[in-house]
Protein backbone atom coordinates (compact mmCIF):
# COMPACT_ATOMS: atom_id res chain seq x y z
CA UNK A 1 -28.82 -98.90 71.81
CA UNK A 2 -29.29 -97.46 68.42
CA UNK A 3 -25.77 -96.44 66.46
CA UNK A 4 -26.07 -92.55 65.83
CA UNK A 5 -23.96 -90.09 63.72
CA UNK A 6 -22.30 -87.95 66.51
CA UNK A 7 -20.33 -84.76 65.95
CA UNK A 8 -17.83 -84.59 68.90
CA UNK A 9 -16.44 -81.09 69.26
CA UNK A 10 -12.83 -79.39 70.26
CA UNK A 11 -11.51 -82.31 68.78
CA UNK A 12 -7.75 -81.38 69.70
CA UNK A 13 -7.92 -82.19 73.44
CA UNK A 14 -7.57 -85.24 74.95
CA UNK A 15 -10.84 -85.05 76.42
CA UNK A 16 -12.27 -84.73 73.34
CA UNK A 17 -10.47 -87.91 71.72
CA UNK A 18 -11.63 -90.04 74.89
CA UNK A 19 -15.10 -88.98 73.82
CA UNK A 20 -14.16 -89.64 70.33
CA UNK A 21 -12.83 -93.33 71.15
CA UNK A 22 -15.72 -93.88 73.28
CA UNK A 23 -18.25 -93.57 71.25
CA UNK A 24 -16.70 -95.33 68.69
CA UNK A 25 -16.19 -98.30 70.45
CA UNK A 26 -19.38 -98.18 71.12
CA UNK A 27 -20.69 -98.55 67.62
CA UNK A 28 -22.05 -94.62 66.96
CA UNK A 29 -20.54 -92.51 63.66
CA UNK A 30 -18.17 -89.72 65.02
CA UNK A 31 -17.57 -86.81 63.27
CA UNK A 32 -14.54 -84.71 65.23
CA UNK A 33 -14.55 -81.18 64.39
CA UNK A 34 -12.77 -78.27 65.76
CA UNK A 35 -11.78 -74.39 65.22
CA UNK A 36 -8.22 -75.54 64.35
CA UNK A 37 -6.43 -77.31 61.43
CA UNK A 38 -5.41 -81.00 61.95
CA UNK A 39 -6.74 -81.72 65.70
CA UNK A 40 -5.43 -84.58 67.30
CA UNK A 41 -8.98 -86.30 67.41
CA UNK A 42 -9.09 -86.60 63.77
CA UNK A 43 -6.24 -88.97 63.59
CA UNK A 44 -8.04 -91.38 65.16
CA UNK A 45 -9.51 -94.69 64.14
CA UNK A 46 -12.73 -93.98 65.45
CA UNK A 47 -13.53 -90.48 63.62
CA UNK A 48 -14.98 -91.10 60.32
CA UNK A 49 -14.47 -87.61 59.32
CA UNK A 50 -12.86 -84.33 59.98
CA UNK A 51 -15.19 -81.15 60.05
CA UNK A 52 -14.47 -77.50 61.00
CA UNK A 53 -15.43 -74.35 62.61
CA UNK A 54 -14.87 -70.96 63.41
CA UNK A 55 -13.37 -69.86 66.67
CA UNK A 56 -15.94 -67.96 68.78
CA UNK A 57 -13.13 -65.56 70.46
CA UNK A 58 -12.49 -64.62 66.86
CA UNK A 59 -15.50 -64.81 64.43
CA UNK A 60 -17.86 -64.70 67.38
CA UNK A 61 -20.62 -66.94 69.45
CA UNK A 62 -23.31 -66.84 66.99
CA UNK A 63 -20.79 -67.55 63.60
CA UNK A 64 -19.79 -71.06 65.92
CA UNK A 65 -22.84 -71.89 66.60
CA UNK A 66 -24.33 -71.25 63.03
CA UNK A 67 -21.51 -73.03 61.39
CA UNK A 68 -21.92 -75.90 63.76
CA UNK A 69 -25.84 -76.47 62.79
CA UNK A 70 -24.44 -76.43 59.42
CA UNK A 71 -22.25 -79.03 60.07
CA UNK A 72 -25.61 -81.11 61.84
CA UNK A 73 -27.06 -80.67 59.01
CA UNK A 74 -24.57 -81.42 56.21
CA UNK A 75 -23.64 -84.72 58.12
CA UNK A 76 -26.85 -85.71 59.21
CA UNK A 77 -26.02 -85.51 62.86
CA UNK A 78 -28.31 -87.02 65.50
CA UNK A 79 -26.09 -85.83 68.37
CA UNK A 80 -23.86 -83.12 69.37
CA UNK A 81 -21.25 -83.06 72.10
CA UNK A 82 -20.19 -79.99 72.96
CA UNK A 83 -16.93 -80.82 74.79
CA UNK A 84 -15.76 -76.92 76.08
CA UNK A 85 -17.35 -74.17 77.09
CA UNK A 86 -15.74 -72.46 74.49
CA UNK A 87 -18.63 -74.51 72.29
CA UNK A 88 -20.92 -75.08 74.82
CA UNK A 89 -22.14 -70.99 75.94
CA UNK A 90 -22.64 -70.22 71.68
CA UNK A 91 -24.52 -73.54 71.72
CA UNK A 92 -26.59 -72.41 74.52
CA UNK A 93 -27.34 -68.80 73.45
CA UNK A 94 -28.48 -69.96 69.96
CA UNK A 95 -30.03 -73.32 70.69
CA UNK A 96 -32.78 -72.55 67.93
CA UNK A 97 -30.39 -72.76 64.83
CA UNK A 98 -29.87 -76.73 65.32
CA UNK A 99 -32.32 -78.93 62.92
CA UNK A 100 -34.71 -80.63 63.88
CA UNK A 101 -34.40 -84.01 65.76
CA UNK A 102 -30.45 -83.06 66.20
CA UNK A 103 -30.29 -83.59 70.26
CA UNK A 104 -28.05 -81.86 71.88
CA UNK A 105 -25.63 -83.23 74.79
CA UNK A 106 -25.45 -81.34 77.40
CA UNK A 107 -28.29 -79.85 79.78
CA UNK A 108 -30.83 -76.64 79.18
CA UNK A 109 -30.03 -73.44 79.70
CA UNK A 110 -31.83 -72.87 83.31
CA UNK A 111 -29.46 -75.74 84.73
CA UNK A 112 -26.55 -74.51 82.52
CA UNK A 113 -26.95 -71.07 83.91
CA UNK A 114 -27.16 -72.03 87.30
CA UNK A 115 -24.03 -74.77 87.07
CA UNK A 116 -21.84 -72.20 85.17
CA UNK A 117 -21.77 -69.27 88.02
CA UNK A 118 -19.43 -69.54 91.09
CA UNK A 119 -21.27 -67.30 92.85
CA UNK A 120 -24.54 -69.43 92.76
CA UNK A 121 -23.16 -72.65 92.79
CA UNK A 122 -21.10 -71.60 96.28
CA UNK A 123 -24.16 -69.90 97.73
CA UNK A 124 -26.01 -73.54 96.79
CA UNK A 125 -23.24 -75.66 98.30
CA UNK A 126 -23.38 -73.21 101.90
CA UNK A 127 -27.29 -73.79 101.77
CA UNK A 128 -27.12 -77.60 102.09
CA UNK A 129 -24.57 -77.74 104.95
CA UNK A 130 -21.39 -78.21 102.58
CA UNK A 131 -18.18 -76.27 103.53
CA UNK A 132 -16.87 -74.26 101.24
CA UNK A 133 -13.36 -71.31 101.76
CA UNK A 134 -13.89 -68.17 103.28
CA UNK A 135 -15.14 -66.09 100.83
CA UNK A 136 -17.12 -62.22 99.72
CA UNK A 137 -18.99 -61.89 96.70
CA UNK A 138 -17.99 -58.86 95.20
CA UNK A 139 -19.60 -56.95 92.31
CA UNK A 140 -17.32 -53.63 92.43
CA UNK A 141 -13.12 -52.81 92.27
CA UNK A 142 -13.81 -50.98 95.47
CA UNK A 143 -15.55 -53.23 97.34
CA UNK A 144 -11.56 -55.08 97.20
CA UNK A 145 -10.76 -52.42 100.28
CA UNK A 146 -9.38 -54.39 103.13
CA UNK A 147 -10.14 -58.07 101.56
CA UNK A 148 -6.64 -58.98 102.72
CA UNK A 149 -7.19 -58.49 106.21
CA UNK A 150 -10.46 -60.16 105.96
CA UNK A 151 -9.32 -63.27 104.76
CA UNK A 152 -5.84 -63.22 104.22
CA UNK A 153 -3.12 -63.39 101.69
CA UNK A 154 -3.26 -64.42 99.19
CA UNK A 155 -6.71 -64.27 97.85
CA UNK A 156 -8.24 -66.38 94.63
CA UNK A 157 -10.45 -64.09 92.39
CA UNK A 158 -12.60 -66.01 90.24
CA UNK A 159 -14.88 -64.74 87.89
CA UNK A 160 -18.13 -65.69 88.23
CA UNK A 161 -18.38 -67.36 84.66
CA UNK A 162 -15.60 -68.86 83.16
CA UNK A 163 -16.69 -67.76 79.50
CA UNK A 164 -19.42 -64.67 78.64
CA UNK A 165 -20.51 -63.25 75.50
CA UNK A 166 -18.90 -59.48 74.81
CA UNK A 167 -20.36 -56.62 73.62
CA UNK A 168 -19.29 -57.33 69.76
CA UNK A 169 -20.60 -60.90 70.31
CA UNK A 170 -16.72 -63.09 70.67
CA UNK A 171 -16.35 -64.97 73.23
CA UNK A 172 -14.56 -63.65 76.07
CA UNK A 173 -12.64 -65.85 79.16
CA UNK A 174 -12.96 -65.62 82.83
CA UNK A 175 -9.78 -65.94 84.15
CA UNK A 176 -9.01 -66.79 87.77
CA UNK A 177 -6.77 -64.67 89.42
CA UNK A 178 -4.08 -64.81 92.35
CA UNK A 179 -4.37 -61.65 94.64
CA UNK A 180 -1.05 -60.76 97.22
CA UNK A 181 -2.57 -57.33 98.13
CA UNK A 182 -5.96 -55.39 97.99
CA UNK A 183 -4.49 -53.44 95.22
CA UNK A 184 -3.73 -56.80 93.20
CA UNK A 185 -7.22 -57.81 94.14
CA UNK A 186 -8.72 -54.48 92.72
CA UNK A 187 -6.98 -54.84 89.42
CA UNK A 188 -8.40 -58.12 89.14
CA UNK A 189 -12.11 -57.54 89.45
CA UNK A 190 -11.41 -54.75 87.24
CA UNK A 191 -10.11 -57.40 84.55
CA UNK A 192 -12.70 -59.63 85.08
CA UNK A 193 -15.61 -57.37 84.43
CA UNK A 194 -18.22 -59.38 85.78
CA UNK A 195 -19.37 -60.18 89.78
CA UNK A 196 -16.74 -61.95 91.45
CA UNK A 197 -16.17 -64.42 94.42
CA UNK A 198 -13.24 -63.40 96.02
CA UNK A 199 -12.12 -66.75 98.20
CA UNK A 200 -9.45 -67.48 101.03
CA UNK A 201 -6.79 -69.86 99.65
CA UNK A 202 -7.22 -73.48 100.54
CA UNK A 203 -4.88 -75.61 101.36
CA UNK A 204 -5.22 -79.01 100.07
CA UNK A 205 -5.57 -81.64 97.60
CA UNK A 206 -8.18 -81.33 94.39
CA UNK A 207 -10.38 -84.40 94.33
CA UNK A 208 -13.24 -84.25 91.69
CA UNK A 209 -16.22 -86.61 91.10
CA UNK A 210 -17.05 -87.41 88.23
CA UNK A 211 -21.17 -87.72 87.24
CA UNK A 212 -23.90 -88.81 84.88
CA UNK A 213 -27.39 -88.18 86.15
CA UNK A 214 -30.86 -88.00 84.92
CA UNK A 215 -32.84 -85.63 86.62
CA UNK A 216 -30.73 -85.48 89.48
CA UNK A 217 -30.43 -88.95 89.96
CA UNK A 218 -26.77 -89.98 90.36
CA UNK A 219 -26.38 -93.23 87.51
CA UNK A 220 -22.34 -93.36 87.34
CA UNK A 221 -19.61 -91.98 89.52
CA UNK A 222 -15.78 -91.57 89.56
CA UNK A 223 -13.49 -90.05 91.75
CA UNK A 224 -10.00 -88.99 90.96
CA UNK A 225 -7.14 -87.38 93.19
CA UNK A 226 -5.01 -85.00 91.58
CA UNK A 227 -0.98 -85.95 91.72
CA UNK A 228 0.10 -82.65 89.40
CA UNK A 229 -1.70 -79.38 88.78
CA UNK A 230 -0.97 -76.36 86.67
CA UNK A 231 -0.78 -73.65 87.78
CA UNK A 232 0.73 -75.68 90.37
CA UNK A 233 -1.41 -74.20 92.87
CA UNK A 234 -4.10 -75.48 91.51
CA UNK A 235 -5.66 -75.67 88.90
CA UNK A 236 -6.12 -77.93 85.83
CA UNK A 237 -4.82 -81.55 86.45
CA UNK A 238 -1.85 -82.53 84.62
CA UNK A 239 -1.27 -86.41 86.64
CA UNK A 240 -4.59 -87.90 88.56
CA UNK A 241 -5.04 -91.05 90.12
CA UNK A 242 -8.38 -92.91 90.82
CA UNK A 243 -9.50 -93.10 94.23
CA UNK A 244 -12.32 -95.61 95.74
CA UNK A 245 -15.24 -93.22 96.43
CA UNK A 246 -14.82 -90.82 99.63
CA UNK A 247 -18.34 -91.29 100.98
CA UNK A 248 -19.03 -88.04 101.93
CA UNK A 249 -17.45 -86.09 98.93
CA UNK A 250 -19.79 -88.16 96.91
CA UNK A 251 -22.64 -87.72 99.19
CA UNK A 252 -21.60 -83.99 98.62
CA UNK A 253 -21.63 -83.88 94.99
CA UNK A 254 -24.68 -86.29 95.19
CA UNK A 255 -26.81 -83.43 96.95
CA UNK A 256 -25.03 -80.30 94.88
CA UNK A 257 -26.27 -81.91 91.72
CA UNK A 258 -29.63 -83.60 92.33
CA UNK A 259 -30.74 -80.31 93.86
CA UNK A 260 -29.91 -78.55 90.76
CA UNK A 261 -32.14 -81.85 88.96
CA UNK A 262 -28.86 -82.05 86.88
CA UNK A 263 -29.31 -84.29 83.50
CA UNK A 264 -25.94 -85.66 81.48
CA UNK A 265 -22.65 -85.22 82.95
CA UNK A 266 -20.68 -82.86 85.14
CA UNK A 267 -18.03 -82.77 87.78
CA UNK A 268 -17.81 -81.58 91.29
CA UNK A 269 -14.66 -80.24 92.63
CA UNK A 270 -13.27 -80.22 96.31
CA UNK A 271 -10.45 -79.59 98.06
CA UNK A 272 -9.26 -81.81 100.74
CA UNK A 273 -7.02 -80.15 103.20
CA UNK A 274 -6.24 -80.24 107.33
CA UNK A 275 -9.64 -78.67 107.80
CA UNK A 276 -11.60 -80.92 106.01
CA UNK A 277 -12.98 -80.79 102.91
CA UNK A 278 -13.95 -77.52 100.99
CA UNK A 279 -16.00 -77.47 97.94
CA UNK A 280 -14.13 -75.42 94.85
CA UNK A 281 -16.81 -75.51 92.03
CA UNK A 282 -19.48 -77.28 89.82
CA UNK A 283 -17.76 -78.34 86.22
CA UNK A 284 -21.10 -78.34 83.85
CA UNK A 285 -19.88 -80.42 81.14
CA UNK A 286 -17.27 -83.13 80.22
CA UNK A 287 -13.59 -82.80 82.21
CA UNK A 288 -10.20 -82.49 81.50
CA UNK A 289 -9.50 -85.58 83.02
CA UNK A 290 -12.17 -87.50 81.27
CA UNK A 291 -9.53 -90.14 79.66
CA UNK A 292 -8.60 -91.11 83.19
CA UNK A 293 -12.31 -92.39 83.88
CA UNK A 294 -12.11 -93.69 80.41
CA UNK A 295 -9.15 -95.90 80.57
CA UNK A 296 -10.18 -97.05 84.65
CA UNK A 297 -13.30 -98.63 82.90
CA UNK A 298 -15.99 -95.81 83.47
CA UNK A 299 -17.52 -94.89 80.17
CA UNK A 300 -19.08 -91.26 81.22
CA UNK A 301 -19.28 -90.21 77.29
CA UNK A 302 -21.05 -93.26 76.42
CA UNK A 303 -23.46 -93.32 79.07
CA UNK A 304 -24.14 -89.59 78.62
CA UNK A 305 -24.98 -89.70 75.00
CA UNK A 306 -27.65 -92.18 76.34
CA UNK A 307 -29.19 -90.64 78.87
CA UNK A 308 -29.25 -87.41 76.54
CA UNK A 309 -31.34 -89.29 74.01
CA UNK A 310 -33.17 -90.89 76.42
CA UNK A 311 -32.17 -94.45 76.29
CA UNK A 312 -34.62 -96.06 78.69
CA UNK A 313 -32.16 -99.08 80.29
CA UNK A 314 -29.44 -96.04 81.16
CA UNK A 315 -31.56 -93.47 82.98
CA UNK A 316 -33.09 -96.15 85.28
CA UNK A 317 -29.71 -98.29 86.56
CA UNK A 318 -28.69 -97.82 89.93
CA UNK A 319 -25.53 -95.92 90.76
CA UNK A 320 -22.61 -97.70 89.55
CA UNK A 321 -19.09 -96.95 91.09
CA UNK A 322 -17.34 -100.28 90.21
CA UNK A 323 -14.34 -98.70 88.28
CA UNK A 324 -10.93 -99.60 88.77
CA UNK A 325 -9.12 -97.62 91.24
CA UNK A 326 -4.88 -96.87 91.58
CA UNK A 327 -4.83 -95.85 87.57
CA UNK A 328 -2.78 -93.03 86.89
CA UNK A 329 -3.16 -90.86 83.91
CA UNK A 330 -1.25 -87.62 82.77
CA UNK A 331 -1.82 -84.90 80.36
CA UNK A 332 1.54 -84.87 78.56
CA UNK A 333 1.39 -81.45 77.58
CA UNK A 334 -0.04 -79.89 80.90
CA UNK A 335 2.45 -82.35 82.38
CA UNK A 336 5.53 -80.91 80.66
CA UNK A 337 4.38 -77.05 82.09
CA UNK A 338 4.41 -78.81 85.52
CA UNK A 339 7.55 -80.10 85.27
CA UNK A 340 8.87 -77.16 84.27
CA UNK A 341 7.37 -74.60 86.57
CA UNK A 342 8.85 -77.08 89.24
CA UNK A 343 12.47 -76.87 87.90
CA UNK A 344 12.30 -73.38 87.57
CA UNK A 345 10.61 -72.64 90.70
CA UNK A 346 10.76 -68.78 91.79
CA UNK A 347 7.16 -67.75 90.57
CA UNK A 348 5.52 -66.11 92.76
CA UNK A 349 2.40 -68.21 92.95
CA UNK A 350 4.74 -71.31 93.78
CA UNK A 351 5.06 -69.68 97.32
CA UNK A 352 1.61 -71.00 97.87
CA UNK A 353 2.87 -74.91 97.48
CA UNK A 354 6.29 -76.94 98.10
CA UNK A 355 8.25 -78.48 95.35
CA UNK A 356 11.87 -80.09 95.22
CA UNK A 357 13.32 -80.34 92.04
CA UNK A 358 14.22 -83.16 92.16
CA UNK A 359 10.41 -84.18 91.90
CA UNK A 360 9.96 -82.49 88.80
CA UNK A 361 13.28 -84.83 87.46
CA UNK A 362 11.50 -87.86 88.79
CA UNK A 363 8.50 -86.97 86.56
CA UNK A 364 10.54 -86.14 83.69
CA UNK A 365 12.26 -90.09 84.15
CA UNK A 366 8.21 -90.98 84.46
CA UNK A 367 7.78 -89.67 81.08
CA UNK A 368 10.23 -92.48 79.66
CA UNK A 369 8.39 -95.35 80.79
CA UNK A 370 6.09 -97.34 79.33
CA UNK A 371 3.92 -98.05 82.50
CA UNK A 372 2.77 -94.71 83.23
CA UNK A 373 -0.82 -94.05 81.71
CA UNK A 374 -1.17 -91.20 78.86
CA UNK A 375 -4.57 -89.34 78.03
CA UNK A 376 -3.21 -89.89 74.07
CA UNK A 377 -2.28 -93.53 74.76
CA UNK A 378 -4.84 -96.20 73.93
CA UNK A 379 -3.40 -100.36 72.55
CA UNK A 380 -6.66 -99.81 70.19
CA UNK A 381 -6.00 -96.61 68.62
CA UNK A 382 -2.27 -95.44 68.09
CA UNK A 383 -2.16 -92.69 65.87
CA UNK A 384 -3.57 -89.43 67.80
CA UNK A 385 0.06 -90.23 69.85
CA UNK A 386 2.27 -89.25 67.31
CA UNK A 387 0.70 -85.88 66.39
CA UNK A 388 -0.04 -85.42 70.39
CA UNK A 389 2.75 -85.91 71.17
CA UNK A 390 4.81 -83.53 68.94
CA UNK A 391 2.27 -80.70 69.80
CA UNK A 392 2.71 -80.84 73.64
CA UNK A 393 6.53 -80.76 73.32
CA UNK A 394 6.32 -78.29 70.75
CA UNK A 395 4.07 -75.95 73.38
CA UNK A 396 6.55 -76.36 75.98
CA UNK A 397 9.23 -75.61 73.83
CA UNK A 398 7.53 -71.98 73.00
CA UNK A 399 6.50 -72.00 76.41
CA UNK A 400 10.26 -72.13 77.73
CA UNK A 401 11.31 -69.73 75.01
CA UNK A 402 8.64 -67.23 75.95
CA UNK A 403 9.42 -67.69 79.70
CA UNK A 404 13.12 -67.46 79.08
């Protein structure tokens, strides 16, 4: 493998800083950047510098991606890893502002595209035999009439991209909704403003598997089971463990993504409940939970960059799955809204699950002990904790105060 200058995007998450040590360990140049001042990736050992630049919700897709070629080309940059989509959709839609010979990690825009709608990625998983919730695609408010007594209460709206392009160019977020009543449901298509898949709730436990492929071909694999979500009906994972891989959830993910010819990495989500499994959605970049893979000895960020540029010895391994399994990892500042939603209890979308709170005291206790794995954490590389560490409390803190 041949060192490379890397700019690592969103540098402030944790993801991003797994990405960040990653690469540095492996012997690349990492530039972190981000739209914000002071990002927790930048305080680590392994970025060599700090770059910036501009938000897309607020200066707009095509000032991000402009200011990041700039960037390529002011650092010399051989690679860029677009962590978010927040980075990844201006990326996409202005591909031809990068330099030359400045590779870009993620996949083209077809397979982007296809990866990045919920309505196409659930019609794909139905087509090859995989179960997936009750559902209705729905493209108008009014098509909402009587979706409660079709499928029940209540009713997850998701948008069918998580990030679009407005009008005036920002970048605008698909948020995924909770619906009680078909009048809750209406007022949620109307805020989402795109097509829809309106789903029956599932009851059950988020697995995801982790991926790197090259043209469909599955090269690494990790699965995780999620211990703490927020919301805490589901949602992003604030505690995971890794799990040995559940043969057919892999075979699953396996068959989503090497029909799509996938290249790079990506995640599959399911849901694993009394009925079986259900398939939830197709993740078309790096994860939230990336540090847990990182940390149980499965270097996806590493191994992507590779297969992105092509390395010859890492598109042609077999699958490897030899990871360590039974490592826990939290998000301390996702893990601090958990714990607090559980205390507090009485929302209405905690009807949906049950919590004692004396579970979200236990977690509190976890926070206190050394053993207990941390996305910031790392023996090697000590001072993104400090400065992590003050922000998550610090959001929970306005979070409570907001709430209160």
């Amino acid at each position: 493998m041949t060192p490379r200058r890397v700019l690592v995007t969103d540098a402030g998450r944790t993801s991003s800083l797994a990405v960040i040590r990653s690469l540095g360990r492996a012997g690349h140049t990492v530039v972190a950047a981000d739209s914000a001042s002071n990002p927790t990736g930048a305080r680590s050992r392994y970025a060599t510098e700090l770059a910036s630049y501009p938000s897309p919700f607020v200066a707009g897709a095509g000032a991000t991606a402009a200011a990041l070629a700039g960037l390529a080309r002011r650092h010399r940059i051989d690679v860029i890893v677009p962590v978010t989509d927040d980075v990844i959709v201006p990326l996409d839609e202005h591909r031809n502002l990068l330099p030359d010979g400045c590779t870009l990690a993620m996949p083209d825009h077809d397979l982007l595209h296809a990866a990045g709608s919920k309505v196409g990625s659930t019609r794909l998983a139905r087509s090859l035999g995989i179960g997936v919730p009750r559902h209705e695609i729905v493209h108008r408010a009014a098509d909402t009439e009587g979706i409660i007594d079709r499928l029940g209460a209540p009713v997850v709206v998701k948008p069918d991209r998580s990030r679009i392009i407005g009008p005036d160019g920002r970048l605008q977020r698909g948020s995924v909704a909770y619906a009680w009543t078909d009048d809750e449901a209406r007022r949620a298509v109307e805020a989402a403003g795109q097509e829809v898949v309106i789903q029956a709730y599932h009851q059950g436990v988020g697995h995801g598997i982790g991926m790197v492929l090259a043209d469909g071909r599955p090269l690494l694999a990790v699965q995780h089971r999620r211990l703490h979500e927020v919301p805490v009906t589901g949602g992003a994972s604030a505690r995971r463990v890794t799990v040995a891989p559940d043969p057919d959830l892999l075979a699953s993910a396996c068959a989503i993504l090497g029909e799509l010819g996938w290249t790079g990495a990506a995640m599959v989500e399911f849901k694993v409940g009394a009925d079986g499994p259900a398939f939830m959605e197709i993740n078309g970049r790096l994860w939230g939970s990336l540090p847990l893979a990182v940390l149980a000895g499965c270097d996806i960020p590493s191994r992507m960059v590779d297969v992105h540029l092509g390395e010859p010895e890492a598109c042609a391994a077999p699958l490897d799955t030899s990871y360590r399994t039974d490592v826990v990892s939290r998000n301390l500042d996702l893990e601090l809204l958990w714990i607090g939603s559980v205390l507090a209890k009485g929302r209405k979308a905690s009807n949906l699950v049950s919590f004692e709170r004396r579970e979200g005291v236990l977690a509190a206790v976890d926070l206190l002990r050394s053993n207990q794995g941390d996305d910031l954490a790392a023996p090697d590389d000590r001072r993104p904790v400090l400065t992590g560490v003050r922000r998550a409390f610090g959001h929970a803190a306005h979070k409570a105060w907001s709430h209160g």
